[in-house]
Every structure is written in structure tokens, then in C-alpha cells.
C-alpha atoms as a PDB file:
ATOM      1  CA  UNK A   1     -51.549 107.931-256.878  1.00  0.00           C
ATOM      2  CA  UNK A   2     -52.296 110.857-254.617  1.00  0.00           C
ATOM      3  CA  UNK A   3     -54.680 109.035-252.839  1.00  0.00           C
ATOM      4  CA  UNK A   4     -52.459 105.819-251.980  1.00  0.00           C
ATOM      5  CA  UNK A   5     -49.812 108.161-251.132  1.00  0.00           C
ATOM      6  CA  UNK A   6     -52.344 109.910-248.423  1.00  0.00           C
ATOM      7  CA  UNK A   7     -53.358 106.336-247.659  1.00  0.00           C
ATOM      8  CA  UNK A   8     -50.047 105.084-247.144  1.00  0.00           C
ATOM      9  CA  UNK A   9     -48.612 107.829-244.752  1.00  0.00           C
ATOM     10  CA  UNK A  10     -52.134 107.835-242.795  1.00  0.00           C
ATOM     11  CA  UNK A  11     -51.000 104.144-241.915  1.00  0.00           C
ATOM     12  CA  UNK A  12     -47.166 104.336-241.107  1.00  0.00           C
ATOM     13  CA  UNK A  13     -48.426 107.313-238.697  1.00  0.00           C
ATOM     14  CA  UNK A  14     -51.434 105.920-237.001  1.00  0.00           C
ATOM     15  CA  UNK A  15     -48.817 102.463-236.646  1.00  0.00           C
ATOM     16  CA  UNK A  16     -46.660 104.210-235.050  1.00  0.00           C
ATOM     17  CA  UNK A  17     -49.031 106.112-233.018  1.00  0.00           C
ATOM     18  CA  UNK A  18     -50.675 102.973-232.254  1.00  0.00           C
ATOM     19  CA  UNK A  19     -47.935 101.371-231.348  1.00  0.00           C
ATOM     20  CA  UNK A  20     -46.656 103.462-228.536  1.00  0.00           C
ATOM     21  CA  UNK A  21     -49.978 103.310-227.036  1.00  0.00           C
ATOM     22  CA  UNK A  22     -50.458  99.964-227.691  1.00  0.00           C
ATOM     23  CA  UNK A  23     -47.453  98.760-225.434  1.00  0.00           C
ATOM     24  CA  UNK A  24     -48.199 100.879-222.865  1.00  0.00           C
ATOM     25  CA  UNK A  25     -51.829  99.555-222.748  1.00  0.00           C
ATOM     26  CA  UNK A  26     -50.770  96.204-222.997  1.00  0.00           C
ATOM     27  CA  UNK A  27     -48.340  96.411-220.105  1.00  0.00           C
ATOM     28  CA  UNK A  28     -51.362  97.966-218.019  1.00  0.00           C
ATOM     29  CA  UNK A  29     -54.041  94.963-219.334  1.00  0.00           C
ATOM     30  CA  UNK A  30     -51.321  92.055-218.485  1.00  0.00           C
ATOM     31  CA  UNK A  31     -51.116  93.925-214.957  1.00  0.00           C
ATOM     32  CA  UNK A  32     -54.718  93.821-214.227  1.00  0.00           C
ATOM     33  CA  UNK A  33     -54.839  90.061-215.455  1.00  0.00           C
ATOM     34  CA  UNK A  34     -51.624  89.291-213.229  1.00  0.00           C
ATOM     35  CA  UNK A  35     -53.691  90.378-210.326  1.00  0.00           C
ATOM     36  CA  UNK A  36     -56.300  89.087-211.131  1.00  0.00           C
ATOM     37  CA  UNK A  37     -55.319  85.741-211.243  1.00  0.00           C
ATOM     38  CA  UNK A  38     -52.907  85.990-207.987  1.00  0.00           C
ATOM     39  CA  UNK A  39     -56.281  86.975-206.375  1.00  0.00           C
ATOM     40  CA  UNK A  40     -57.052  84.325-203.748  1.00  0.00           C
ATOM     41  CA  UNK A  41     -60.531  83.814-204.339  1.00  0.00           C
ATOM     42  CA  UNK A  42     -59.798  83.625-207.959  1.00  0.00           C
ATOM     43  CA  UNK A  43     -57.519  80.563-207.312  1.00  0.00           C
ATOM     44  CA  UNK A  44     -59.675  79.070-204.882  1.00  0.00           C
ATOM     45  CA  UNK A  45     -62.315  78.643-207.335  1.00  0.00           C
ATOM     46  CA  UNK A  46     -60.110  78.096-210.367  1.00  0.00           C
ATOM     47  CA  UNK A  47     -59.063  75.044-208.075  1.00  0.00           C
ATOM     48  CA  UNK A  48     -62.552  74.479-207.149  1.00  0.00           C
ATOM     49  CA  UNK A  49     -63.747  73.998-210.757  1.00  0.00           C
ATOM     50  CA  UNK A  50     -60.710  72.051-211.503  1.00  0.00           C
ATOM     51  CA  UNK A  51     -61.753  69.432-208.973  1.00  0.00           C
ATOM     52  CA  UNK A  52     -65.247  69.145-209.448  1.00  0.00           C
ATOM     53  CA  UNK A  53     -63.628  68.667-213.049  1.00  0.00           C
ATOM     54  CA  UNK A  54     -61.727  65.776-212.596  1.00  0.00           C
ATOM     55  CA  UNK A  55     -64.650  64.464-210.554  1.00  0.00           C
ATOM     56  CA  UNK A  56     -66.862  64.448-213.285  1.00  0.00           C
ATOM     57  CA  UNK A  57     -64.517  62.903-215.693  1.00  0.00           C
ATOM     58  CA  UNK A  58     -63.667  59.939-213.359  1.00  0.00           C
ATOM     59  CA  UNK A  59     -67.690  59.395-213.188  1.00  0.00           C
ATOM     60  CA  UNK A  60     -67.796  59.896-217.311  1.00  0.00           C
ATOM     61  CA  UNK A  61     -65.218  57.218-217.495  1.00  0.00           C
ATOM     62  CA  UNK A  62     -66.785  54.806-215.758  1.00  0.00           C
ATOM     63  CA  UNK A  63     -70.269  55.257-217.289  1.00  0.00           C
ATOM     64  CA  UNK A  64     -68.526  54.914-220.792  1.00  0.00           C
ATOM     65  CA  UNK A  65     -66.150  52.076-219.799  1.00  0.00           C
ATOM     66  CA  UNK A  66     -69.169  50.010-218.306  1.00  0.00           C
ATOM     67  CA  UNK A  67     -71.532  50.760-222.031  1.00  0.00           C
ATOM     68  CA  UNK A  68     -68.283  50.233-224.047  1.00  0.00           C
ATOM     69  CA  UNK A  69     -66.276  47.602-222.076  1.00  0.00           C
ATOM     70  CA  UNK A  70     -63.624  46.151-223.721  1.00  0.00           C
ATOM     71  CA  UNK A  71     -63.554  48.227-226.837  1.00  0.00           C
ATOM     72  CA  UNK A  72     -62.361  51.179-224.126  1.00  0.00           C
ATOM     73  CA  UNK A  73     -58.856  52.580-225.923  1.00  0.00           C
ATOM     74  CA  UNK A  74     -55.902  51.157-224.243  1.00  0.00           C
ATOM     75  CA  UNK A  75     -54.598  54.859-223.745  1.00  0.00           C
ATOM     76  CA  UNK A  76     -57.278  56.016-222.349  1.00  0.00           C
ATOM     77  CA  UNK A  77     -57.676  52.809-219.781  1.00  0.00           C
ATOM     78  CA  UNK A  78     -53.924  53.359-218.979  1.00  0.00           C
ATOM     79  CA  UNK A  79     -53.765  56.707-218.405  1.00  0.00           C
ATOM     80  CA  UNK A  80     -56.746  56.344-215.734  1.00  0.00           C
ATOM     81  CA  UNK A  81     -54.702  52.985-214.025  1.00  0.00           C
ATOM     82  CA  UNK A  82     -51.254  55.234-214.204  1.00  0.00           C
ATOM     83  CA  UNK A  83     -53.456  58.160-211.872  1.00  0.00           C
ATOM     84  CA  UNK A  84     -54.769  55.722-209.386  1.00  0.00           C
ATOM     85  CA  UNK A  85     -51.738  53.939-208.780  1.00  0.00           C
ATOM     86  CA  UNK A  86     -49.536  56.649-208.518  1.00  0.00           C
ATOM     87  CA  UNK A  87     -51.993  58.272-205.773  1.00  0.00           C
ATOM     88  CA  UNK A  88     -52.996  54.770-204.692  1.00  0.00           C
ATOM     89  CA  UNK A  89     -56.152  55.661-202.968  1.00  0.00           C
ATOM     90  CA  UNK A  90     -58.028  55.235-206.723  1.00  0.00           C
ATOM     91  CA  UNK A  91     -58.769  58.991-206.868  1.00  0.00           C
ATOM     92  CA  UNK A  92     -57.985  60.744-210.399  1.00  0.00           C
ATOM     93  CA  UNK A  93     -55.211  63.032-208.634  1.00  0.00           C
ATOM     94  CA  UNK A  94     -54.025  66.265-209.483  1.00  0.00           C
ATOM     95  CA  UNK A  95     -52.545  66.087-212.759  1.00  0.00           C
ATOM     96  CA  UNK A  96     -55.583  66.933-214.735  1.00  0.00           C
ATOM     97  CA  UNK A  97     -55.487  70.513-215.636  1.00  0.00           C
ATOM     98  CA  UNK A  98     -54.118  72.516-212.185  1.00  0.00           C
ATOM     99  CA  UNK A  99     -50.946  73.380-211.392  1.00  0.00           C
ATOM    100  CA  UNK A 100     -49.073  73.868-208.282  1.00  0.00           C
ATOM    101  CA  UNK A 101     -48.288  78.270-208.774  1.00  0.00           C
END
């Protein structure tokens, strides 16, 4: 019993110690990763990748669609025809994974 006592008070304390360090390093890590990502070269790749991205998937498509044909999901075959129309120069647009922040 003496020991789970010891046990149990060693926890509640190092909790509690834990805890006010804890939020104070957590404040300081979400900080860093703020700047971090509102670093312009940061977003300029992030956007870079996102691109080359969405190039690669419009390529994938068509590989697939052209071995598959017909037996293409409707969704998928949709949601490519719903992209190019809206940005009607048959590009995949910018809805597939960036964001406008």
C-alpha cells in the first residue's frame, strides 16, 4: 500500500509539474510552427509541390482511364469533368489540396 501511495502522489505531482511546463512549451512549439509556415519560401514550395501534384494526378488519370476505359468510376470521371469545366481551359485547377491563406 505504501508503495502505490508513493506511486500515486509521484504522479499527481509530476502532472501537475508537467503540466505547467507543458503549456508553456506548447505555446512556444505552435509559435515556431506558425512561423514557419507564414515563411515565404515555405509557401512557395508548399504551393510548388501542390502543383506539380495535381500535375501528376491529371497524367495518372489519364494513363488509368485509357487501360481501364469504361469501367473508370463515374465519381471519379465526374469529379475530373466538374474541374475542367469550371476552369474551362481543361487544367485540374486549384481545388486539389491548396488553399488560398
Amino acid at each position: 500500500m505504501r508503495y502505490r501511495l508513493t506511486f500515486v502522489v509521484g504522479l499527481a505531482v509530476g502532472y501537475v509539474l508537467g503540466t505547467r511546463a507543458g503549456r508553456e512549451r506548447y505555446e512556444q512549439l505552435k509559435k515556431s510552427a506558425r512561423q514557419f509556415a507564414e515563411n515565404p519560401a515555405v509557401r512557395n514550395t508548399a504551393e510548388s509541390a501542390a502543383q506539380q501534384g495535381r500535375h501528376y494526378a491529371d497524367r495518372a488519370y489519364h494513363a488509368v482511364s485509357h487501360k481501364v476505359g469504361d469501367r473508370m468510376p463515374e465519381s471519379v470521371a465526374q469529379r475530373v469533368r466538374s474541374l475542367r469545366e469550371r476552369n474551362g481551359d481543361g487544367s485540374a485547377g486549384d481545388d486539389w489540396g491548396t488553399s488560398n491563406t
